[in-house]
Protein backbone atom coordinates (compact mmCIF):
# COMPACT_ATOMS: atom_id res chain seq x y z
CA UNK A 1 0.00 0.00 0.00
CA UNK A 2 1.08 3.68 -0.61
CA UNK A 3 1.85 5.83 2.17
CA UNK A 4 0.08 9.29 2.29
CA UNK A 5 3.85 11.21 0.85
CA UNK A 6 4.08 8.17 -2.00
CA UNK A 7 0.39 8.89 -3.23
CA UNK A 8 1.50 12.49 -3.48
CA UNK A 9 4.67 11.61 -5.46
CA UNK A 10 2.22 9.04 -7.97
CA UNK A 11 0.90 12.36 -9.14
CA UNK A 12 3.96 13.66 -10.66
CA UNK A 13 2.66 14.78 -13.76
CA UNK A 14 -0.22 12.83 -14.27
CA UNK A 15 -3.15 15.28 -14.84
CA UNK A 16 -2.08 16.84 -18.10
CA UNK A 17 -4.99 19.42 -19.12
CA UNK A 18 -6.21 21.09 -15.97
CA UNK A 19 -7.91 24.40 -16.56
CA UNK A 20 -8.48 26.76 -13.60
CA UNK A 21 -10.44 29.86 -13.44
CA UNK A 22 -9.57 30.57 -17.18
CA UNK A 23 -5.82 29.27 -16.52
CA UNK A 24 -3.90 26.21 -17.37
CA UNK A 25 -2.45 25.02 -14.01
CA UNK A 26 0.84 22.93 -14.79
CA UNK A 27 0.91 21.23 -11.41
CA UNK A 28 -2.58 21.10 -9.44
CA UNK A 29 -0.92 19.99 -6.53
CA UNK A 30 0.64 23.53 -5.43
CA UNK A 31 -2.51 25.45 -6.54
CA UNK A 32 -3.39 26.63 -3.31
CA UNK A 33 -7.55 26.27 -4.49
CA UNK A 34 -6.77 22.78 -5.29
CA UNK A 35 -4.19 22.38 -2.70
CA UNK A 36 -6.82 21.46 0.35
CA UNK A 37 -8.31 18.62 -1.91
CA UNK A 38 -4.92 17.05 -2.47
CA UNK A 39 -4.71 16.74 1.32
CA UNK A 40 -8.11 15.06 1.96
CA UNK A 41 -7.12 12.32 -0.70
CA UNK A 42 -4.29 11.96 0.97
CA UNK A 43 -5.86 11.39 4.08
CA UNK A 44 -6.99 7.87 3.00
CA UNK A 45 -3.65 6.60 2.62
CA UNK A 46 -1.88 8.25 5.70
CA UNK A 47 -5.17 6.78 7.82
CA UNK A 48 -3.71 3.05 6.30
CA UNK A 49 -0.60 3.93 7.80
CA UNK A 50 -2.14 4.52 11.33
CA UNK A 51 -2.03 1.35 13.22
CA UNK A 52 -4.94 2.57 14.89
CA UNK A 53 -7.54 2.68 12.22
CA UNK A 54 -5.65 -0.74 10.63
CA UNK A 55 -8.99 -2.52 11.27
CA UNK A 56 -11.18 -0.26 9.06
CA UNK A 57 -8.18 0.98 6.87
CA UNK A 58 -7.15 -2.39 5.67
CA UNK A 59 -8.76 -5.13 3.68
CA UNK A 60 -8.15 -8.64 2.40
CA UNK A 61 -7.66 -8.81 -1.71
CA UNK A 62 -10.25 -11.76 -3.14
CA UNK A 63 -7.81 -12.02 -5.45
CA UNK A 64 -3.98 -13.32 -3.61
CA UNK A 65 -5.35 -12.71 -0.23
CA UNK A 66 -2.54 -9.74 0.32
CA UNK A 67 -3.12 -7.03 2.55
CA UNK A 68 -4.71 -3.83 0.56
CA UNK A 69 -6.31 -0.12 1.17
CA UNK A 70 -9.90 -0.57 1.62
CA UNK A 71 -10.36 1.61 -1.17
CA UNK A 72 -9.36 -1.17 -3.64
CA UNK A 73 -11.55 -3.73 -2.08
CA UNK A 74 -14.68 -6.04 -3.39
CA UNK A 75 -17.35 -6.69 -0.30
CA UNK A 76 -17.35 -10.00 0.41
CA UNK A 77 -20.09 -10.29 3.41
CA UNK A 78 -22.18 -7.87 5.27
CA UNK A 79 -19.39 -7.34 7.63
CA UNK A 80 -16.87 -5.76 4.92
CA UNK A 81 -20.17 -3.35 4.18
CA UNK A 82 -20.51 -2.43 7.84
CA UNK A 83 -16.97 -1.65 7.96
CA UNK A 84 -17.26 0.32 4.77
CA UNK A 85 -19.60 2.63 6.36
CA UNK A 86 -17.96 3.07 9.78
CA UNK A 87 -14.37 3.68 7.78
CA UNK A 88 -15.93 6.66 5.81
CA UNK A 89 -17.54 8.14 8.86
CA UNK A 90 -14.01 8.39 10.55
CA UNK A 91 -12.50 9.77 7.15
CA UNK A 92 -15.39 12.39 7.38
CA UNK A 93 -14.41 13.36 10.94
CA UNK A 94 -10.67 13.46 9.98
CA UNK A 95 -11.24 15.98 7.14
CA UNK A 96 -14.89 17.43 7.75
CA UNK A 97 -15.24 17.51 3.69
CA UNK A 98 -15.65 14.95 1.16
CA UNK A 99 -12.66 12.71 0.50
CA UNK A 100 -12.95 12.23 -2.50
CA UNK A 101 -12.29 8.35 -3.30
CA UNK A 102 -15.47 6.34 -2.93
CA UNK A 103 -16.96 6.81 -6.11
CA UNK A 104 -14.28 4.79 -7.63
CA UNK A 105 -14.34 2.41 -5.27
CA UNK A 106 -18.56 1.26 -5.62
CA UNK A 107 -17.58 1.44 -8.76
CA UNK A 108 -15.35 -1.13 -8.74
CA UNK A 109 -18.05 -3.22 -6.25
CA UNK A 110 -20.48 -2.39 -9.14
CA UNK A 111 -18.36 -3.51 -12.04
CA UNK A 112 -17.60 -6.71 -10.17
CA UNK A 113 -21.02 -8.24 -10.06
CA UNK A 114 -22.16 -6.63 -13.25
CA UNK A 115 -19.75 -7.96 -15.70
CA UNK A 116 -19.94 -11.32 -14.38
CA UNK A 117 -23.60 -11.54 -14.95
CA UNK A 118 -23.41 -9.67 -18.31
CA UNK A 119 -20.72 -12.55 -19.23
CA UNK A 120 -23.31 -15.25 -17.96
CA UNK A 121 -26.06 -13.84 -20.33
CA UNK A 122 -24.18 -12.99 -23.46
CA UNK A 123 -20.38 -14.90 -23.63
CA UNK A 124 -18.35 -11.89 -23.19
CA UNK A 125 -15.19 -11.55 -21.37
CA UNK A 126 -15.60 -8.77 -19.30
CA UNK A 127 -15.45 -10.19 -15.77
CA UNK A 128 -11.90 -11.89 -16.92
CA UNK A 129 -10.98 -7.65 -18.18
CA UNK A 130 -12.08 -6.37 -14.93
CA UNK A 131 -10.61 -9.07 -12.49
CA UNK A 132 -7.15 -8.29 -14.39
CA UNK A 133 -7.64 -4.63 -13.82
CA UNK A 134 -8.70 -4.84 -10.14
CA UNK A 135 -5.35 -6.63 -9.78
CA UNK A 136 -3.76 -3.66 -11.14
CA UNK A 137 -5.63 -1.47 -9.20
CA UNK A 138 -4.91 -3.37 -5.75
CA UNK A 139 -1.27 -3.33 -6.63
CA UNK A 140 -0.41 0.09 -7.07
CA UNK A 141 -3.09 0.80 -5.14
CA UNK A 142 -4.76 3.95 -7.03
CA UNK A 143 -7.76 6.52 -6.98
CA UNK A 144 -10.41 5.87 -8.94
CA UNK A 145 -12.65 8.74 -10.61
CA UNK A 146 -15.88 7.07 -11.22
CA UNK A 147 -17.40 8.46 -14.02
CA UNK A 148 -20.80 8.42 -14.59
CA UNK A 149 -22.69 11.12 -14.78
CA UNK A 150 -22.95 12.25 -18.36
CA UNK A 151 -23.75 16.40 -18.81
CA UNK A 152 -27.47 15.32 -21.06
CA UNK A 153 -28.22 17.72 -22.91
CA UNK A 154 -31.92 18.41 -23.55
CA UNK A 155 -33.04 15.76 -20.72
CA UNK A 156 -36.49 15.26 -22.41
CA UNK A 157 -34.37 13.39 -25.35
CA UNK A 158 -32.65 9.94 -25.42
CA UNK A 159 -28.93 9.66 -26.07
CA UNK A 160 -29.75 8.50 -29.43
CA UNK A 161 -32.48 11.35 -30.08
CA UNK A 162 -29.75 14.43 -29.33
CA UNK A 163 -29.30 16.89 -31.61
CA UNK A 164 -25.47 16.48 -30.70
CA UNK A 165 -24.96 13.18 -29.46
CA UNK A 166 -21.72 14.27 -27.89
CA UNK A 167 -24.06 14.98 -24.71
CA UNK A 168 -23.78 12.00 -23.88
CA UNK A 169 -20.16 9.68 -23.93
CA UNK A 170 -20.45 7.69 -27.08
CA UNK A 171 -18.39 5.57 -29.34
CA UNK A 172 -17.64 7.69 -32.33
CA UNK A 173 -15.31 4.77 -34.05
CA UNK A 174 -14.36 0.85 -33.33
CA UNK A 175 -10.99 -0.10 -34.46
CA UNK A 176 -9.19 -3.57 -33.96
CA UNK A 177 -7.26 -2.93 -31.16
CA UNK A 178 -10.00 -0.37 -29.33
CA UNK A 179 -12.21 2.18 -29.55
CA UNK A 180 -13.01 6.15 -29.85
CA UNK A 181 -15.22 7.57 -27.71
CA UNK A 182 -16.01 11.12 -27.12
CA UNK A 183 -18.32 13.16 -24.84
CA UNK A 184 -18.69 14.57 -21.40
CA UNK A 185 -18.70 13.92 -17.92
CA UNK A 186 -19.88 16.27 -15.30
CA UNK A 187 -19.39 16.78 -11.50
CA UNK A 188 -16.31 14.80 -11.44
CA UNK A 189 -15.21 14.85 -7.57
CA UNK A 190 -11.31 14.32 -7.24
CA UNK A 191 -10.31 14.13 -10.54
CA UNK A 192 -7.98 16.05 -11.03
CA UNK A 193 -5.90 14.21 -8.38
CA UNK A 194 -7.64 10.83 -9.67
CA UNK A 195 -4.92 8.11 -11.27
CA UNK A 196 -7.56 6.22 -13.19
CA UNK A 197 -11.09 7.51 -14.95
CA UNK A 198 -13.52 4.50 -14.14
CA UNK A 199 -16.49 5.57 -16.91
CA UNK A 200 -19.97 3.62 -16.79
CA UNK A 201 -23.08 4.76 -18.25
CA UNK A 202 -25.51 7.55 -16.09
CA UNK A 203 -28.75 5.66 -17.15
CA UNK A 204 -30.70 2.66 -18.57
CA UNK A 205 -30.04 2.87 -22.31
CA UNK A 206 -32.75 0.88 -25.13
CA UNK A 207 -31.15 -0.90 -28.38
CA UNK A 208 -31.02 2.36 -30.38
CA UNK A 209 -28.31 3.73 -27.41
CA UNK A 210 -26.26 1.25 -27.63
CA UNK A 211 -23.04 3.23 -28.86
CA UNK A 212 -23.83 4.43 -25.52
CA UNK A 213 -23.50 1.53 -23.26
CA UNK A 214 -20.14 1.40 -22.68
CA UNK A 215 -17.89 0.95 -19.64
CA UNK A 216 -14.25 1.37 -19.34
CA UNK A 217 -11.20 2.26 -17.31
CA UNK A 218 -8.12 4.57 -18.41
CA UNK A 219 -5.52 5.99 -17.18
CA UNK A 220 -6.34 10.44 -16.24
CA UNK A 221 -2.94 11.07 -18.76
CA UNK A 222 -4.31 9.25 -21.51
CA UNK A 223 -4.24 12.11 -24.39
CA UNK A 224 -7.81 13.83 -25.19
CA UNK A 225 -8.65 14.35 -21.49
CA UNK A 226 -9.22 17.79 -20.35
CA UNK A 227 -10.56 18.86 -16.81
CA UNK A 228 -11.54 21.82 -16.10
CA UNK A 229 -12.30 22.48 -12.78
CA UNK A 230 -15.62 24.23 -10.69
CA UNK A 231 -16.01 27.39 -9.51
CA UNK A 232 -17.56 26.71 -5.32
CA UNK A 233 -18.86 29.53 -3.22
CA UNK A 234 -15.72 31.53 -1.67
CA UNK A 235 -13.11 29.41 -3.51
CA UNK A 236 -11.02 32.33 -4.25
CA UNK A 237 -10.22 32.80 -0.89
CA UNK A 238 -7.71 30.37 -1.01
CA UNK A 239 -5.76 32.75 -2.93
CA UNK A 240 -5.80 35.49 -0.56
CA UNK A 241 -2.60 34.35 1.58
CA UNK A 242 -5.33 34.14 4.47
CA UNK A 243 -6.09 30.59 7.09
CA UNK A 244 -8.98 31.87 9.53
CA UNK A 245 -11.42 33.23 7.09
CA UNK A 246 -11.36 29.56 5.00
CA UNK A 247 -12.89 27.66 7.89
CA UNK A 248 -11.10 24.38 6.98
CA UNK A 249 -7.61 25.74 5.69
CA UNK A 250 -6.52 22.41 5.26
CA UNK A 251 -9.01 20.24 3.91
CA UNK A 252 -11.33 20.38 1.20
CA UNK A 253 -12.93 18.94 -2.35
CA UNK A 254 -13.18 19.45 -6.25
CA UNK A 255 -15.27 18.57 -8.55
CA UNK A 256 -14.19 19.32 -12.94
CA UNK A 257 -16.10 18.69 -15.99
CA UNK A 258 -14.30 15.94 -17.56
CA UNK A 259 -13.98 16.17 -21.24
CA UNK A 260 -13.12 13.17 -23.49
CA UNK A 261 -12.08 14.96 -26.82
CA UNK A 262 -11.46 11.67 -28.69
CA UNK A 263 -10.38 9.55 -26.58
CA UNK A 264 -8.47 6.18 -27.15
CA UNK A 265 -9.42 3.02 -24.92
CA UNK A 266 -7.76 -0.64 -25.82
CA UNK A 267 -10.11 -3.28 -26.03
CA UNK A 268 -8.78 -5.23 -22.46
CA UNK A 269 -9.90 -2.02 -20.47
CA UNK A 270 -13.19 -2.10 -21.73
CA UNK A 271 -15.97 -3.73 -19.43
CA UNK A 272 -19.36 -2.81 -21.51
CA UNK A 273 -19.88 -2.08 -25.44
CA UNK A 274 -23.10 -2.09 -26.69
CA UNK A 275 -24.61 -4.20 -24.31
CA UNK A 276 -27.43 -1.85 -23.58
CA UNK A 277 -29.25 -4.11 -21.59
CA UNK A 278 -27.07 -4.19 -18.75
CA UNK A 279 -26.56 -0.26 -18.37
CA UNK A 280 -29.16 0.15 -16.06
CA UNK A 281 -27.91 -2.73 -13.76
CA UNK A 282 -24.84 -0.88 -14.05
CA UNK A 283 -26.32 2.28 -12.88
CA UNK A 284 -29.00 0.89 -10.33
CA UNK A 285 -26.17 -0.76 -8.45
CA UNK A 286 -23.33 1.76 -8.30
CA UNK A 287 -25.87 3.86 -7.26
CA UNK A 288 -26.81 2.02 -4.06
CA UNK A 289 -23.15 1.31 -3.13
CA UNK A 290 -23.32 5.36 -3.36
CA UNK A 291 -26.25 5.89 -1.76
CA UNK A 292 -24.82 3.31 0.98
CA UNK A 293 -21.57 5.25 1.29
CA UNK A 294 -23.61 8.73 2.40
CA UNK A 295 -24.58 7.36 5.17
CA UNK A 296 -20.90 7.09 6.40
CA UNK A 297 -19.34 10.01 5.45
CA UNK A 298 -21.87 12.53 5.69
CA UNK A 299 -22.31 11.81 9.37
CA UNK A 300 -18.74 12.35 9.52
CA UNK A 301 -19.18 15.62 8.25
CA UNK A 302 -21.97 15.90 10.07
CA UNK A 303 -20.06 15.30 13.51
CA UNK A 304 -17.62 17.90 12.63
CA UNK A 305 -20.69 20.81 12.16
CA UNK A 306 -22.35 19.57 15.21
CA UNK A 307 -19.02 19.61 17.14
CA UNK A 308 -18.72 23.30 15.78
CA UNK A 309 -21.82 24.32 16.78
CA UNK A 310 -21.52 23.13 20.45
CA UNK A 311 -18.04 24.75 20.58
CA UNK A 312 -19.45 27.99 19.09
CA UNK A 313 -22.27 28.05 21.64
CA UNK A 314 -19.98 27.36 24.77
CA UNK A 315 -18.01 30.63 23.35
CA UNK A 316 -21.11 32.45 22.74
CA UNK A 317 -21.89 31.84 26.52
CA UNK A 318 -25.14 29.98 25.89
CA UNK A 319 -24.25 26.13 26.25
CA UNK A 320 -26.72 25.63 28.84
CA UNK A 321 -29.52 27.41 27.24
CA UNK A 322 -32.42 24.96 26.96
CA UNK A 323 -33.32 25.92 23.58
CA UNK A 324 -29.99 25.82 22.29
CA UNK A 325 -29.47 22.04 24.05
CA UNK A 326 -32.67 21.21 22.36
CA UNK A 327 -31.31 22.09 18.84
CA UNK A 328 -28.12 19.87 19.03
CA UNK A 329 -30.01 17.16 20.19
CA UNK A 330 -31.94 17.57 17.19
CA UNK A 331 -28.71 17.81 14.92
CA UNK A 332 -27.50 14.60 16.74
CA UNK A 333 -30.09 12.22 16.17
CA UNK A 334 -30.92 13.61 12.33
CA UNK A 335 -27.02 12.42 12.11
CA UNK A 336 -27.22 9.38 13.81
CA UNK A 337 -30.39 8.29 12.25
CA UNK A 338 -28.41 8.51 8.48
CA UNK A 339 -25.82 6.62 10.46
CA UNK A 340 -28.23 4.31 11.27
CA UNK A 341 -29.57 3.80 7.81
CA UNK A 342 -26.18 3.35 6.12
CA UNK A 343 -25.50 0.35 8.80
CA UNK A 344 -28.89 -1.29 7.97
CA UNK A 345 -28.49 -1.54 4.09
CA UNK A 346 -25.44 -3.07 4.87
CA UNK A 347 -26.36 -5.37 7.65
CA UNK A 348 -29.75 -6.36 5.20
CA UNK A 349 -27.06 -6.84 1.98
CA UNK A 350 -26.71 -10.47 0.42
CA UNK A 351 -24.51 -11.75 -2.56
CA UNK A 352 -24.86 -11.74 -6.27
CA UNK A 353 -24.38 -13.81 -8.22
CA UNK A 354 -20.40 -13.29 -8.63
CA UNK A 355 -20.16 -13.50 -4.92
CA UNK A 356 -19.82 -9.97 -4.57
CA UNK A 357 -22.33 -8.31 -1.67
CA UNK A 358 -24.38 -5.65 -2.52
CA UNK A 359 -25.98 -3.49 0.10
CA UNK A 360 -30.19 -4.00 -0.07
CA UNK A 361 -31.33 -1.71 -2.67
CA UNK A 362 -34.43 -0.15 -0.96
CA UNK A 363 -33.21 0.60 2.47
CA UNK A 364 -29.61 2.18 0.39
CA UNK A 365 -32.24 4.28 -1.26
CA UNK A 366 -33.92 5.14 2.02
CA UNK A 367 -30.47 6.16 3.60
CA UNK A 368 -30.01 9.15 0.41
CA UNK A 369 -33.65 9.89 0.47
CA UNK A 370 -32.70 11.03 4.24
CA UNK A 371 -29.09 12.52 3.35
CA UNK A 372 -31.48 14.63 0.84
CA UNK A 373 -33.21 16.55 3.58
CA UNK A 374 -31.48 15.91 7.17
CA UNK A 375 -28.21 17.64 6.51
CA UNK A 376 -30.30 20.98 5.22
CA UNK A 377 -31.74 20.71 8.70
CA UNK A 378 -28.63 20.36 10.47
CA UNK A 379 -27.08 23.06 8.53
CA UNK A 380 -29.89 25.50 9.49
CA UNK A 381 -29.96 24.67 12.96
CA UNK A 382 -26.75 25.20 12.78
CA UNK A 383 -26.98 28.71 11.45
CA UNK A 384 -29.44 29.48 13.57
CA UNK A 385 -27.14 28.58 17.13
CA UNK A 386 -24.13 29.98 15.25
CA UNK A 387 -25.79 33.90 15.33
CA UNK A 388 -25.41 36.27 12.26
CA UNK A 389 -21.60 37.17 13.07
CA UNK A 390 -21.00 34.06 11.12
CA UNK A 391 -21.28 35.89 7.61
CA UNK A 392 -21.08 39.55 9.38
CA UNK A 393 -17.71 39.57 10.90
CA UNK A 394 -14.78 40.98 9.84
CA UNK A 395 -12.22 39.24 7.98
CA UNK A 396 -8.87 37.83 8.77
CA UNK A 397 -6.86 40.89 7.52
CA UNK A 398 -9.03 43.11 9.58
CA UNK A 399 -7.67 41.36 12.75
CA UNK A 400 -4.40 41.47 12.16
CA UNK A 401 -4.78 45.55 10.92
CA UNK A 402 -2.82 47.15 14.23
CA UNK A 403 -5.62 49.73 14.06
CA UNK A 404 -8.54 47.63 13.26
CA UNK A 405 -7.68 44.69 15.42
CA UNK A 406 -7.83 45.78 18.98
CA UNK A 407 -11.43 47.21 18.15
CA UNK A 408 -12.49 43.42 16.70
CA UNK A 409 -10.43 41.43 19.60
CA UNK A 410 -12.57 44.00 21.99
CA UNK A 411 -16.30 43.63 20.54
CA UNK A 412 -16.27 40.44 19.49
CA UNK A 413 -15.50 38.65 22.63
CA UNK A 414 -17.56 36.07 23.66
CA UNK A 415 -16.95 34.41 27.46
CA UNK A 416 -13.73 35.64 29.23
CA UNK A 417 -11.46 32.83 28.79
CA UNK A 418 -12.12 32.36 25.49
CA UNK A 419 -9.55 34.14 22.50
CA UNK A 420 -11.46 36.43 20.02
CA UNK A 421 -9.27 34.90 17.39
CA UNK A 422 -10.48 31.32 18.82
CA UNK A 423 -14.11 32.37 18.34
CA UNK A 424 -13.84 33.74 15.00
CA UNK A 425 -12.09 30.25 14.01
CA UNK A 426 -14.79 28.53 15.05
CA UNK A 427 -17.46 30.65 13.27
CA UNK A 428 -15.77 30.67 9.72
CA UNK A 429 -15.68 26.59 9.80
CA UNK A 430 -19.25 26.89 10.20
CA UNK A 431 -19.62 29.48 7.76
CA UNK A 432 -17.46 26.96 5.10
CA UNK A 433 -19.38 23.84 6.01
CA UNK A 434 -23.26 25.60 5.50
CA UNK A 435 -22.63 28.33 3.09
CA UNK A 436 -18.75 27.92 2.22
CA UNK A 437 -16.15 25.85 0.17
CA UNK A 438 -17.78 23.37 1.96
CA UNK A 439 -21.48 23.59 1.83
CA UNK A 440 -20.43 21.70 -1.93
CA UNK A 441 -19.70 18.36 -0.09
CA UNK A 442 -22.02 18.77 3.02
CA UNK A 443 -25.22 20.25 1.18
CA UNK A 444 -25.61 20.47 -2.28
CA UNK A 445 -23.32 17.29 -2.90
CA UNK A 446 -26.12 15.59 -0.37
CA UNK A 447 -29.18 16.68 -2.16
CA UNK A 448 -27.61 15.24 -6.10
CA UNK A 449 -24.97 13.16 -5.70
CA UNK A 450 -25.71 9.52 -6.32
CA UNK A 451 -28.97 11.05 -7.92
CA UNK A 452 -31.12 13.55 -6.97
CA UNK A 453 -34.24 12.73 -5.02
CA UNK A 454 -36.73 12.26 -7.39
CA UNK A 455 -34.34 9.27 -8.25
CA UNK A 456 -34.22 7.33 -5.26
CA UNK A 457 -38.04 7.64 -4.59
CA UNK A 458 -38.44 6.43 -7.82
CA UNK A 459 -36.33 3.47 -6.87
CA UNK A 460 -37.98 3.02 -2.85
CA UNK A 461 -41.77 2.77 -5.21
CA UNK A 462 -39.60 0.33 -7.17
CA UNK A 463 -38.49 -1.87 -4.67
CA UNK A 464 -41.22 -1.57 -1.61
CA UNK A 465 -43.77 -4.30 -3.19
CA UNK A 466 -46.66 -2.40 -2.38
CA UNK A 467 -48.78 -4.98 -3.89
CA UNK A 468 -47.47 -7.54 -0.63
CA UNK A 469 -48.17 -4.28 1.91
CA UNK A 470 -51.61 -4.38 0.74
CA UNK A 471 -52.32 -8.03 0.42
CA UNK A 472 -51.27 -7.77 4.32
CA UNK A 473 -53.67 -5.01 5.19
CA UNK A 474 -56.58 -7.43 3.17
CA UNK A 475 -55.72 -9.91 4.97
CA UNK A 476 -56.13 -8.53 8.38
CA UNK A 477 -59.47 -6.28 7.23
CA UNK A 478 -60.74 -10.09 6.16
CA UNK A 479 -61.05 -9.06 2.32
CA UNK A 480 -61.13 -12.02 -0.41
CA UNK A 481 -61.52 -15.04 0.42
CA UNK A 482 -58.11 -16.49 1.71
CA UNK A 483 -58.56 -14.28 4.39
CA UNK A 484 -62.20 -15.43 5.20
CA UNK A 485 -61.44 -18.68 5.13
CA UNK A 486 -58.01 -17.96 7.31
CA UNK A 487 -60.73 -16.12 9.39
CA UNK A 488 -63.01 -19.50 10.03
């Protein structure tokens, strides 16, 4: 396994294209708005260096058996599931910001079960492709951008039906050793610092999409990439030379629009071509391995904001305030309840087919239906204990102004033993984690990644078998007559 300095050093000129705020950036990892992302990637490896967190860090390849990051792993049981979510909980708590490597990683779980059981149905060799590149992926052990949501165009239109079918990633030409494929992908988190693009298609696709059912993996240097990264509320004050007034100076997240402008991939990385009937298999599963994984790291997250809060109100001087009790209670068990659901579609997952475990489908879909709304609820009770000096006060530069700062050091005390400087600290993280840098990974990143919500309760009507919920409440009312008959 890497350590945290080696990942750092596996970088070394790997993202070729980067575009920044109109720039070309020729190394990401000294860009001081990219800079904090680096470091919360880097937290997953220097966490599998801590002998402390070996248990949830570590994992057993189903491959040689050798010891590997967890990141690179396939579930096996319901325990390796369980242990997924508690590991990305602690990551969460580490950084307070998304980390930036478990889309790659259900992808991989996805990928597993899915080209086995597209092999099954049609005599492909897919499974044999991807168990060759998980090996290569466990050995070097590498971050994975999953790939999958394409940018769509006019979303009333199939892939095939687009006036530019570019909209969606496509193959634009099949040649004997590979193919061309060209297109879009949007929201990418981590890429940038990402050693291998993971693509998969964003939706179920019909025969006349089947140029866009494809699947592959390639390496982020592989000519015809281009990223260019998102603009996030307050990013540019990164650039200001400043640390209090970012909240989280150290940690934070990206996300780029990945652009494939003709793009080669050799035939052994490809894991889906045409076989349009398996797409949505594809999709349906990553996404609750996804769905699954917010109920881990979210709560982390959401342990550092309620942490900030009750640190902010013990400065404030109103800890013991009933009403202000009340409200973190409330954050605590909206957090722990997503805890709670992200441990039961694990404990409920059973194996497929390929003996991979995937989490249960309706209760994963529960868990993101909750990370939908119960973070925006934290987050505004957290605004509300937090006061309006979180977006009023002054900024870092004022405080350190020999004029300006005795005046702010004065006024904005809070209890007596308590440093102004200390207070403001504590404010700005909560300003970056509701309205911030990063309100992208704690809110909006809750409400649409993995789908937005309309998708999962789509999924929850899917998978509830209302039909048997009824046929229960018949039953017991004595309708039809198996339940008259149960009734004599």
């Amino acid at each position: 396994m890497k350590t945290g300095q080696e990942y750092k050093n596996s970088l070394d000129g790997l993202a070729r294209e980067v575009y920044l705020l109109g720039d070309r950036v020729p190394d990401p990892r000294e860009h001081p708005i990219l800079r904090p992302s680096l470091n919360a990637l880097e937290m997953t490896y220097k966490m599998a260096e801590d002998s402390a967190a070996e248990e949830l860090m570590h994992a057993r390849s189903t491959l040689d058996g050798n010891d590997i990051n967890l990141f690179c792993s396939i579930h096996t049981s319901t325990e390796d599931l369980i242990r997924k979510v508690k590991a990305l909980r602690m990551l969460g708590q580490k950084t307070g910001t998304c980390f930036q490597r478990c889309v790659g990683w259900d992808a991989l779980n996805a990928l597993s079960s899915v080209t086995y059981e597209t092999d099954q149905a049609k005599g492909t060799q897919y499974h044999k492709r991807f168990l060759d590149y998980l090996k290569y992926v466990q050995e070097n052990d590498l971050v994975l951008n999953g790939s999958m949501t394409d940018v769509k165009g006019d979303r009333s239109k199939r892939p095939s039906e687009q006036a530019d079918p570019d909209l969606f990633v496509h193959i634009v030409e099949r040649q004997p050793d590979g193919i061309i494929v060209r297109g879009a992908k949007a929201h990418q988190t981590g890429a940038v610092f990402s050693h291998e693009i993971v693509v998969m298609p964003t939706l179920a696709l019909r025969p006349e999409d089947k140029d866009f059912a494809i699947s592959f993996a390639i390496p982020i240097n592989t000519p015809g990439i281009i990223h260019i990264v998102g603009r996030q509320a307050s990013d540019t004050r990164k650039l200001e030379g400043v640390e209090i007034d970012l909240g989280n100076a150290r940690f934070g997240g990206h996300e780029a629009l990945l652009i494939f402008d003709d793009v080669f991939v050799p035939w052994e990385r490809i894991f889906l071509c045409g076989e349009y009937e398996f797409a949505g298999l594809l999709v349906e599963r990553f996404a609750a391995y996804h769905r699954q994984s917010y109920g881990g790291c979210k709560v982390g997250v959401g342990d550092v904001l309620i942490g900030a809060v009750a640190t902010a109100a013990e400065y404030g001087g109103v800890a013991q305030a009933s009403h202000v009790k009340h409200k973190i209670a409330e954050m605590l068990h909206l957090n722990e309840t997503l805890f709670a659901c992200g441990l039961a579609c694990s404990y409920m997952g059973a194996p497929t087919s390929s003996g991979t475990y995937l989490v249960d489908m309706l209760l994963a879909n529960v868990c993101k239906q909750n990370v939908t709304r119960f973070p925006y609820e934290i987050a505004r009770l957290a605004e509300d204990v937090a006061g309006g000096l979180m977006v009023t006060m002054p900024s870092e530069k004022d405080l350190l102004n020999p004029r300006l700062g005795p005046y702010i050091t004065k006024y904005l005390q809070g209890i007596a033993d308590v440093a102004t400087e200390d207070r403001m600290r504590i404010l700005r993280l909560i300003e970056n984690m509701t309205s911030g840098t990063g309100a992208v990974a704690y809110r909006t990143e809750s409400m649409h990644g993995a789908g937005s919500p309309e998708a999962q309760v789509i999924m929850i009507g899917r998978l509830s078998n209302l039909a048997q919920k009824k046929e229960f409440a018949k039953t017991i009312a004595g309708i039809g007559s198996q339940s008259k008959e149960a009734s004599q």
